[in-house]
Protein backbone atom coordinates (compact mmCIF):
# COMPACT_ATOMS: atom_id res chain seq x y z
CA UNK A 1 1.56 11.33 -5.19
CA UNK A 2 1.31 7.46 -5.71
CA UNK A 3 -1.66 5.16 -4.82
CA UNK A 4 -1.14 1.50 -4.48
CA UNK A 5 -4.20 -0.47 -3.92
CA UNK A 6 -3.85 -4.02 -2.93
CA UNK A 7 -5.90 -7.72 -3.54
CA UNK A 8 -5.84 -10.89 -3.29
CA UNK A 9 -5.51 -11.80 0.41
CA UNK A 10 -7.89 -13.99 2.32
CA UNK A 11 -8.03 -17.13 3.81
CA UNK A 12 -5.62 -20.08 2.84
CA UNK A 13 -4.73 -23.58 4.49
CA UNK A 14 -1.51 -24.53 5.28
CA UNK A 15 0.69 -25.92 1.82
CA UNK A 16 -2.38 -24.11 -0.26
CA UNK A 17 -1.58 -20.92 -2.40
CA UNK A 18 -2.65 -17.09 -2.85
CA UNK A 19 -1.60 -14.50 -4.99
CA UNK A 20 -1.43 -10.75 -3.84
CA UNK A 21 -1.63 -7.79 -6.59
CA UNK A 22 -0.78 -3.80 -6.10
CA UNK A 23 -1.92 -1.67 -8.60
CA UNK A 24 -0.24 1.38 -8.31
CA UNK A 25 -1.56 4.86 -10.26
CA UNK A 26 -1.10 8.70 -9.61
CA UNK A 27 2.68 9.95 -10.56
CA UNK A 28 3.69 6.61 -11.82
CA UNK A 29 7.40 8.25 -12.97
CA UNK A 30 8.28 8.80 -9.14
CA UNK A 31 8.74 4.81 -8.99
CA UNK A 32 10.41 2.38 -10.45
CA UNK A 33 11.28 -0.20 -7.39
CA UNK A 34 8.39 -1.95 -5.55
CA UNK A 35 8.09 -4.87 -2.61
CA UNK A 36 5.66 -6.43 -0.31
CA UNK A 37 6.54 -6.20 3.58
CA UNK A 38 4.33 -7.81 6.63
CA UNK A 39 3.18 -7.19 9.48
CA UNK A 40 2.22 -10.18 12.22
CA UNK A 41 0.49 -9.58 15.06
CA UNK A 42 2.53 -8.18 18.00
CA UNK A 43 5.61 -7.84 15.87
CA UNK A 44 7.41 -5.71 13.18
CA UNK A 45 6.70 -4.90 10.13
CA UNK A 46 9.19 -6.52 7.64
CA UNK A 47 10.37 -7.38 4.38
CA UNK A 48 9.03 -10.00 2.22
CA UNK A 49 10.46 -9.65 -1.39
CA UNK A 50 11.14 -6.64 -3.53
CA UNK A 51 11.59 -5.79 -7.46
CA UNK A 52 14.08 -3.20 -8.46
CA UNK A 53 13.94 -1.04 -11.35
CA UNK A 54 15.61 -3.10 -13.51
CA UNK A 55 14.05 -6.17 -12.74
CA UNK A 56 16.27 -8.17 -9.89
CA UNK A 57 14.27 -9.56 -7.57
CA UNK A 58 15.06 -10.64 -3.59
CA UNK A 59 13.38 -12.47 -0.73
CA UNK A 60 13.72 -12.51 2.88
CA UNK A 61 14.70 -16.28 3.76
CA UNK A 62 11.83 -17.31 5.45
CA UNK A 63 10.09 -16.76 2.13
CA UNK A 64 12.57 -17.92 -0.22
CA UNK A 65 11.88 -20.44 -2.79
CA UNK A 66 7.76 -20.38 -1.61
CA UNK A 67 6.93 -16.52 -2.93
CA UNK A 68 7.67 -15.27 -6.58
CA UNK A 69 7.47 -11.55 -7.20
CA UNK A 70 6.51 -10.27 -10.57
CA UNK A 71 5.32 -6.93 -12.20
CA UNK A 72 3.13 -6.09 -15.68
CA UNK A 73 4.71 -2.52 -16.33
CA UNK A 74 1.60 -1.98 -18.82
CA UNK A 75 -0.39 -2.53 -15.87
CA UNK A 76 1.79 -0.93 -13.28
CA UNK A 77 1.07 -3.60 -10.78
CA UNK A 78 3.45 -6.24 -9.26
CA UNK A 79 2.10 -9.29 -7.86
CA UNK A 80 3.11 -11.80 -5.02
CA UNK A 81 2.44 -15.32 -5.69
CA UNK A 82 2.98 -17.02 -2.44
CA UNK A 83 3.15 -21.05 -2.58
CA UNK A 84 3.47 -23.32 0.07
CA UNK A 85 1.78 -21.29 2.70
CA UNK A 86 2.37 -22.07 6.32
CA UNK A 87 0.76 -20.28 9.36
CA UNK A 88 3.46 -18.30 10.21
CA UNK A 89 3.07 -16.09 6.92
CA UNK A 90 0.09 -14.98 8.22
CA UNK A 91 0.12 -11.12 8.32
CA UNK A 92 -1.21 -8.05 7.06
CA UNK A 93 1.19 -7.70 3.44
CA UNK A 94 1.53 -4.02 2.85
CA UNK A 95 2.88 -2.96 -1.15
CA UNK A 96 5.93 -0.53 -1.17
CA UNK A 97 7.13 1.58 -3.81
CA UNK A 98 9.29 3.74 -4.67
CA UNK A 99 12.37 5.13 -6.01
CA UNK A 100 15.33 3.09 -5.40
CA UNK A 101 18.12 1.51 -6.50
CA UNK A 102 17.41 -1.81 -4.58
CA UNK A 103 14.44 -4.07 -3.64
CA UNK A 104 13.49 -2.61 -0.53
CA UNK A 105 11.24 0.66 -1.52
CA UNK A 106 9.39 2.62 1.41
CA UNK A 107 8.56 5.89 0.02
CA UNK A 108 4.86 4.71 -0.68
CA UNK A 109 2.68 2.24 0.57
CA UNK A 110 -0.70 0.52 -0.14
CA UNK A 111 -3.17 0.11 3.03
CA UNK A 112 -2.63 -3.27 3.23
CA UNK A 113 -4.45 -6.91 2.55
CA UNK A 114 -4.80 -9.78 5.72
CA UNK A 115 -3.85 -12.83 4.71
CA UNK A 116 -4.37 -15.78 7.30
CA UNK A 117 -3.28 -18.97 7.16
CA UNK A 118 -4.91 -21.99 8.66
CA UNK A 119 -2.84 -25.19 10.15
């Protein structure tokens, strides 16, 4: 099995900045993608942004050119760094991984972190 533990969420204005980690440990081999989805109140759960395997990284466009996704291998953790908040990213961001081809893993997932933003 895999364990991914997230961080790093909390309370943020509106234009301020956060940075989200997942630390993942257990049978580390069974992944190689990862990604961070959401979850808003009274809606769906969806994608945010997702590594693959080799390293080629995608965002959803409501996200694009505000979030960065990046992973430390030695660590096995990716990270979200998430600039230019604005209230509507508020959500509970849940880390993904698995093993994929693409950038949008679901085979494990972390318990998730709130983040909240305020206008």
């Amino acid at each position: 099995q895999v364990q991914l533990v997230e961080s790093g969420g909390g309370l943020a204005q509106a234009g301020g900045s956060l940075r989200l980690s997942c630390a993942a440990s257990g049978s580390i081999f069974r992944i190689n993608a990862m990604g961070w989805y959401r979850q808003a109140p009274g809606k769906q759960r969806e994608w945010v942004a997702g590594i693959s395997g080799g390293d080629a990284t995608n965002y959803a466009d409501s996200v694009k050119g505000r979030f960065t996704i990046s992973r430390d291998n030695a660590k096995n953790t990716v990270y979200l760094q998430m600039n230019s908040l604005k209230p509507e990213d508020t959500a509970v961001y849940y880390c993904a991984a698995g093993q994929s081809s693409g950038t949008r893993p679901t085979a494990y997932w972390g318990q998730g972190t709130q983040v909240t933003v305020s206008s």
